[in-house]
N, C-alpha and C. Protein backbone atom coordinates (compact mmCIF):
# COMPACT_ATOMS: atom_id res chain seq x y z
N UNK A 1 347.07 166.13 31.43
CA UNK A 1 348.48 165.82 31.53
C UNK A 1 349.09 166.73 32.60
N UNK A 2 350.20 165.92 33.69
CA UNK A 2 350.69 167.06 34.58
C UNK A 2 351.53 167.36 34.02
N UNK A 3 351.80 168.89 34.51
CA UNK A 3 353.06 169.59 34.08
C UNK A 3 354.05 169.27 34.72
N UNK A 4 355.48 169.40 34.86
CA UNK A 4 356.78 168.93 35.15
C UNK A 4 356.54 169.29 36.77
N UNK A 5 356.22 170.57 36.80
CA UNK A 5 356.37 171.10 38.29
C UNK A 5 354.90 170.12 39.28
N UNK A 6 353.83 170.12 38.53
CA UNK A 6 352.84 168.94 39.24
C UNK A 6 353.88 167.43 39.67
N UNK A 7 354.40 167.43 38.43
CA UNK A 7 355.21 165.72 38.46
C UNK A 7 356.16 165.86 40.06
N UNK A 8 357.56 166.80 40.14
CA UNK A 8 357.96 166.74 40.87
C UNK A 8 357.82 167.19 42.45
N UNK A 9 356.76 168.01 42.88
CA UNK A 9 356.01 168.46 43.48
C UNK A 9 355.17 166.89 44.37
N UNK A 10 354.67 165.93 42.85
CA UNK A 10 354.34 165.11 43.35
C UNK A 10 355.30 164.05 44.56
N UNK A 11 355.96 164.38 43.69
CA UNK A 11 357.08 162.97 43.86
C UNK A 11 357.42 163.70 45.52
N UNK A 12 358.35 165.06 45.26
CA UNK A 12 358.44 165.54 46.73
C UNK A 12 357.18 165.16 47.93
N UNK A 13 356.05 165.04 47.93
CA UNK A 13 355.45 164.63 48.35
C UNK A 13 355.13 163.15 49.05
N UNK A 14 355.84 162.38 47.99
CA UNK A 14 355.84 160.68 48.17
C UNK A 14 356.73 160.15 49.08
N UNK A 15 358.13 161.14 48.61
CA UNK A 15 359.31 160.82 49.38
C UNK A 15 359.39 161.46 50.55
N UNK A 16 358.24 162.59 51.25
CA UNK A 16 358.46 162.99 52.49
C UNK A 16 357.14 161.09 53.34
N UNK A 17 356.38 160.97 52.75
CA UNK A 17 355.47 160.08 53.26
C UNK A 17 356.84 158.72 54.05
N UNK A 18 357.33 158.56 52.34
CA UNK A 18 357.97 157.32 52.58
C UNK A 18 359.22 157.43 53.31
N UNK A 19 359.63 158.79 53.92
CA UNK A 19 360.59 159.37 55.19
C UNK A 19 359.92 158.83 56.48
N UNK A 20 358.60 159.09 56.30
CA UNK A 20 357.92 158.89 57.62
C UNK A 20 358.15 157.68 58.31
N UNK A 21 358.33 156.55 56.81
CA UNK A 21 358.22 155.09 57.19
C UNK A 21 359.70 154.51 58.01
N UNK A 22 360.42 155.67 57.35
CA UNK A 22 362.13 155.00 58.17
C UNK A 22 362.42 155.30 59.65
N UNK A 23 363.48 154.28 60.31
CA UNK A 23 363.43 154.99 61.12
C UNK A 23 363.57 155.71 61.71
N UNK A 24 363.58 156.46 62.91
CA UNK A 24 363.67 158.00 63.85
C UNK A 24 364.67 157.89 63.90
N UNK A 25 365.92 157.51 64.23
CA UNK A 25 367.13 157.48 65.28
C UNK A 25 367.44 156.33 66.13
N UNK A 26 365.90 156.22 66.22
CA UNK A 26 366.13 154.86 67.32
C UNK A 26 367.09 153.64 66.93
N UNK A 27 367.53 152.88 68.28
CA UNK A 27 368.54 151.76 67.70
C UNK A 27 367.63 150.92 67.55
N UNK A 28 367.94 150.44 66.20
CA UNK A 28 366.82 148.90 66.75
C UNK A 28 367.63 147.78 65.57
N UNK A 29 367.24 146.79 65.57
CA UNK A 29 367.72 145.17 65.27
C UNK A 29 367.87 145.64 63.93
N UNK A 30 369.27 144.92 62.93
CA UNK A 30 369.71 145.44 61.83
C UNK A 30 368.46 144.83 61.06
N UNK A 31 367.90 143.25 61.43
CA UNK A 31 366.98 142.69 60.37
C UNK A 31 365.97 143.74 59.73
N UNK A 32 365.44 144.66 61.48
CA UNK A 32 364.13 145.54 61.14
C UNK A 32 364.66 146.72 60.21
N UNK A 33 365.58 147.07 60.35
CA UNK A 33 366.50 148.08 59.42
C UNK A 33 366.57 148.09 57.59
N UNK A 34 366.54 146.29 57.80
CA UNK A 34 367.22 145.85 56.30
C UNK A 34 365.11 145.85 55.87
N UNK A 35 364.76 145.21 56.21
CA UNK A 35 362.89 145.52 56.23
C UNK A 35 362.77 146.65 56.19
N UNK A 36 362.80 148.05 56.75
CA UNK A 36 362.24 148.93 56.55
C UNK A 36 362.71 149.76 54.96
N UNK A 37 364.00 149.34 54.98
CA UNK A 37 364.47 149.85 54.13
C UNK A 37 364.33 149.13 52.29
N UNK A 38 364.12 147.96 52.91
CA UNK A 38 363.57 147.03 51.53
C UNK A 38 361.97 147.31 51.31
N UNK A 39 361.45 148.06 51.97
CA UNK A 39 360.01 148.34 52.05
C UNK A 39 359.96 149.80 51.44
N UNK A 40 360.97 150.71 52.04
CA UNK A 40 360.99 151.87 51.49
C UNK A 40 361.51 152.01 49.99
N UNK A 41 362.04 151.12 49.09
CA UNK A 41 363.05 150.87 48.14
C UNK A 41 361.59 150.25 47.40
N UNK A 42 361.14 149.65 48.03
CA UNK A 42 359.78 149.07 47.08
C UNK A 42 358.79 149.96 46.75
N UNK A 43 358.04 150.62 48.06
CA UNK A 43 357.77 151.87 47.54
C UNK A 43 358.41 152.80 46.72
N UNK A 44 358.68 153.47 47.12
CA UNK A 44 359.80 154.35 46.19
C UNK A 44 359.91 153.91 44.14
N UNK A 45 359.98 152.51 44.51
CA UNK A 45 360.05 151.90 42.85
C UNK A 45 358.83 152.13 42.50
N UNK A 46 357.37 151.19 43.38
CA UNK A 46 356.62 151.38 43.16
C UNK A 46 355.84 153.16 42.16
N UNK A 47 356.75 154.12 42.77
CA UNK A 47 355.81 155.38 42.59
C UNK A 47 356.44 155.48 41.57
N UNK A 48 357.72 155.54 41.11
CA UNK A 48 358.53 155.81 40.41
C UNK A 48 358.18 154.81 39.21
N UNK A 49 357.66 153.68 38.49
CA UNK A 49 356.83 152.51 37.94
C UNK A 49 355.77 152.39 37.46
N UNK A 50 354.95 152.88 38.53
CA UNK A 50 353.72 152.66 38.64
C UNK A 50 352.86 153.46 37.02
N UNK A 51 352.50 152.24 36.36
CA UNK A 51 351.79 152.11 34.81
C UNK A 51 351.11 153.03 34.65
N UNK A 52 350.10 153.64 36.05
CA UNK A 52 349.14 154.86 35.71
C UNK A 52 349.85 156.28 36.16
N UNK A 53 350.47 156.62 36.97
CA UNK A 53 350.97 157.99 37.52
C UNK A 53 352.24 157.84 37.85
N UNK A 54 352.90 157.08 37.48
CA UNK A 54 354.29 156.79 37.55
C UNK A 54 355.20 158.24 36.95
N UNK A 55 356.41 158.16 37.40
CA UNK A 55 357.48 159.37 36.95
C UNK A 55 357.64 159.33 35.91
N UNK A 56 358.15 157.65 35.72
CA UNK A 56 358.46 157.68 33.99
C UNK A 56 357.80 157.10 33.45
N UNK A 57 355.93 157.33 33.67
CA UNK A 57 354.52 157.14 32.63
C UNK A 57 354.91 158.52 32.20
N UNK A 58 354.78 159.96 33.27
CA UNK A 58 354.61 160.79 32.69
C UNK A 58 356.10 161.52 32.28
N UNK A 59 356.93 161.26 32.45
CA UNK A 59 358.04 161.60 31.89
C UNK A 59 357.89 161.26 30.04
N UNK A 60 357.45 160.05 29.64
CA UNK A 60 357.00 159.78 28.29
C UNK A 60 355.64 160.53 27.67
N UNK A 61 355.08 160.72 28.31
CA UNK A 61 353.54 161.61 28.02
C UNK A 61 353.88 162.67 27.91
N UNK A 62 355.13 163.69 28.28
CA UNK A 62 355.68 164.75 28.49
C UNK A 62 356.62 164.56 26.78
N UNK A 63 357.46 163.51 26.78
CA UNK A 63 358.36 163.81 25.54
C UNK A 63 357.18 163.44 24.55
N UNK A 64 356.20 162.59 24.36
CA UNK A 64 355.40 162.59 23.71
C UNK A 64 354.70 163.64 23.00
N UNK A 65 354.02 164.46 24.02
CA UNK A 65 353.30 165.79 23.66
C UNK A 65 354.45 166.58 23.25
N UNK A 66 355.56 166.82 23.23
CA UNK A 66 356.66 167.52 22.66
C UNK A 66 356.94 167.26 21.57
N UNK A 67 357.08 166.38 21.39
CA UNK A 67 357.61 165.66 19.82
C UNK A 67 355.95 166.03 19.27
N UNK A 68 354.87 165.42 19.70
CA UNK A 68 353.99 166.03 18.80
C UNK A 68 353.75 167.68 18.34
N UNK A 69 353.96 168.24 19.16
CA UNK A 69 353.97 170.04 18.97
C UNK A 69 354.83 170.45 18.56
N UNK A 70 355.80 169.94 17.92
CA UNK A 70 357.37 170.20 17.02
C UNK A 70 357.03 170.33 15.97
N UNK A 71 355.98 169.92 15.30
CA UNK A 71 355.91 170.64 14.09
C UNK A 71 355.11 172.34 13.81
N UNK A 72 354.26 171.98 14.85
CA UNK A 72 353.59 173.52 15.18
C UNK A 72 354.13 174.70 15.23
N UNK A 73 355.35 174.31 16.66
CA UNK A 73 356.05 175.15 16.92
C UNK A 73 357.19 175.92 15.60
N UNK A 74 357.54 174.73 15.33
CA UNK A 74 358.05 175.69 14.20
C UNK A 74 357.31 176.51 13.10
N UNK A 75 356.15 176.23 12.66
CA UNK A 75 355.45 176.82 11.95
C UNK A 75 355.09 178.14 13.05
N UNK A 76 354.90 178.27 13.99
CA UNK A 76 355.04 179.35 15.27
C UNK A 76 356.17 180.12 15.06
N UNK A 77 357.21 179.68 15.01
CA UNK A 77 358.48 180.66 15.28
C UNK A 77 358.80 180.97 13.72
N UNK A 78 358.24 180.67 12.48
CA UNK A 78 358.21 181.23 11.30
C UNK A 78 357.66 182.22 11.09
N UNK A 79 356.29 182.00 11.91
CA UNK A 79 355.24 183.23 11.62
C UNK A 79 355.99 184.23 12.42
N UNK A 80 356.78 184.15 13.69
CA UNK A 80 357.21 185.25 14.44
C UNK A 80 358.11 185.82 13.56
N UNK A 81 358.74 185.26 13.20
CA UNK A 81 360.52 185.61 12.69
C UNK A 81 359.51 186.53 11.26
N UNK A 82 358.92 186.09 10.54
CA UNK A 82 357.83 187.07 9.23
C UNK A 82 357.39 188.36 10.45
N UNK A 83 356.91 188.84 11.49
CA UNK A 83 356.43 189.69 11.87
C UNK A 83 357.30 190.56 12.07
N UNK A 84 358.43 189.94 12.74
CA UNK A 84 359.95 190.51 13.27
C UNK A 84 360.44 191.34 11.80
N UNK A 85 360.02 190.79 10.53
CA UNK A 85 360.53 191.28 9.76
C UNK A 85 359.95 192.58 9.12
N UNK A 86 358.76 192.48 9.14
CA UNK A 86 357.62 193.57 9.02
C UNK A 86 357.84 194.43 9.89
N UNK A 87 357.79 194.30 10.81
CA UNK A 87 357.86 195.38 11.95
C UNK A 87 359.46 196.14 11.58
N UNK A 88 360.31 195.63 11.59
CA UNK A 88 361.48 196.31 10.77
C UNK A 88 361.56 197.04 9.38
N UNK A 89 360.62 196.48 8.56
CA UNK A 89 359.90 197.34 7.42
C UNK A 89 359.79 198.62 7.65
N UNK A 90 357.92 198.02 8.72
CA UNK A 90 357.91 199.29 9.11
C UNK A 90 358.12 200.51 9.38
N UNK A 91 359.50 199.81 10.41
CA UNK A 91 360.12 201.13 11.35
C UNK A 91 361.21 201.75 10.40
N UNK A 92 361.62 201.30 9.56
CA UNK A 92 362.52 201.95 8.52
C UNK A 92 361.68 203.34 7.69
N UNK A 93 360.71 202.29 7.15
CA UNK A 93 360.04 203.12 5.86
C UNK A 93 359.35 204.31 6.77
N UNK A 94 358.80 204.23 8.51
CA UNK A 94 358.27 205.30 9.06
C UNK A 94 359.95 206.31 9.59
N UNK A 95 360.88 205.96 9.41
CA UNK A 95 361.90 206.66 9.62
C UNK A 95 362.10 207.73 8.77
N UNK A 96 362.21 206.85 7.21
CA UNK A 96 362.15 207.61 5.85
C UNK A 96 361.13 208.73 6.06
N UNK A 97 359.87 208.77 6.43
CA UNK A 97 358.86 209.47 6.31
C UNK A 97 359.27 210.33 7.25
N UNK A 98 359.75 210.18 8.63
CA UNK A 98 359.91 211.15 9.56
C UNK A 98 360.75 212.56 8.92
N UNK A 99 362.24 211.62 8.69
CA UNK A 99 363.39 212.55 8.27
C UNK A 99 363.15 213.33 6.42
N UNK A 100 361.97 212.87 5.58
CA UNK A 100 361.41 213.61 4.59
C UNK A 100 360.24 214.78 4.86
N UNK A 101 359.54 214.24 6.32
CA UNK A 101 358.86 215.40 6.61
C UNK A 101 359.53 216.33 7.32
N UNK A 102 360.61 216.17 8.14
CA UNK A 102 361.43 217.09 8.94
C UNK A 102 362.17 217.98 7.59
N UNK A 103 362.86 217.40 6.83
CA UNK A 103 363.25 218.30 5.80
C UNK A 103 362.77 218.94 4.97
N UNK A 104 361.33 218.66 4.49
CA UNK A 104 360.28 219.42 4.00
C UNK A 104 359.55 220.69 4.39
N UNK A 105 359.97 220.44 5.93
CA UNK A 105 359.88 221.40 7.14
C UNK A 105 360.76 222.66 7.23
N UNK A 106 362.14 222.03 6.93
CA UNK A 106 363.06 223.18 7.53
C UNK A 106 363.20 223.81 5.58
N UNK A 107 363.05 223.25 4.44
CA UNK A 107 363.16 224.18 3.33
C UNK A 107 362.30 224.66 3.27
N UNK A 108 361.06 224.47 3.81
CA UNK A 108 360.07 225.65 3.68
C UNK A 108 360.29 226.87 4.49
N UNK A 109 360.97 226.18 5.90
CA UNK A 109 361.33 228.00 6.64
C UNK A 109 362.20 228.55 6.14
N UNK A 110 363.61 227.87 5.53
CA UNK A 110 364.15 228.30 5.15
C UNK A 110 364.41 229.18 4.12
N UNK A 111 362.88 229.30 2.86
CA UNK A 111 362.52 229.54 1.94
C UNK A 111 361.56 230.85 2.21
């Protein structure tokens, strides 16, 4: 499956080709104008269509694989948010321990 940046990368690619096809500047007859440009509009659909590598084949293959990994992901950001919480445990209960050994410290010199 391409990634978003393969997809548009692609496409930038298609639309410099199908630049090539228009014309330069030159003047020329409106008919050949309205042709080049009904040619470039076909292409263009074409890539943008097209059943196997099309924009919006993989624009759907993209929300597809998303909607399928939506349930994962949240089971993902559960397990994070449980670690997030441990680790705050942690750092409390090693706080407790710090400031009971520091004071265990100073009544003994003090003693």
């Amino acid at each position: 499956m391409k990634t978003q940046k393969e997809v548009i990368s692609q496409m930038a690619k298609d639309v410099k080709e199908l630049k090539k096809k228009q014309p330069n500047g030159e003047l020329k007859r409106i008919e050949s104008m309205v042709k080049n440009q009904g040619e470039l509009l076909s292409d263009l659909h074409y890539k943008i269509m097209d059943p196997e590598t099309g924009l919006v084949v993989e624009t759907n293959k993209n929300t597809e694989f998303r909607t399928m990994c939506a349930p994962e992901r949240e089971v993902l950001i559960e397990q994070f948010k449980g670690v997030l919480r441990w680790k705050k445990v942690i750092e409390w209960g090693l706080g407790v321990v710090f400031v009971a050994a520091v004071s265990a410290f100073i009544k003994v010199m003090m003693a």
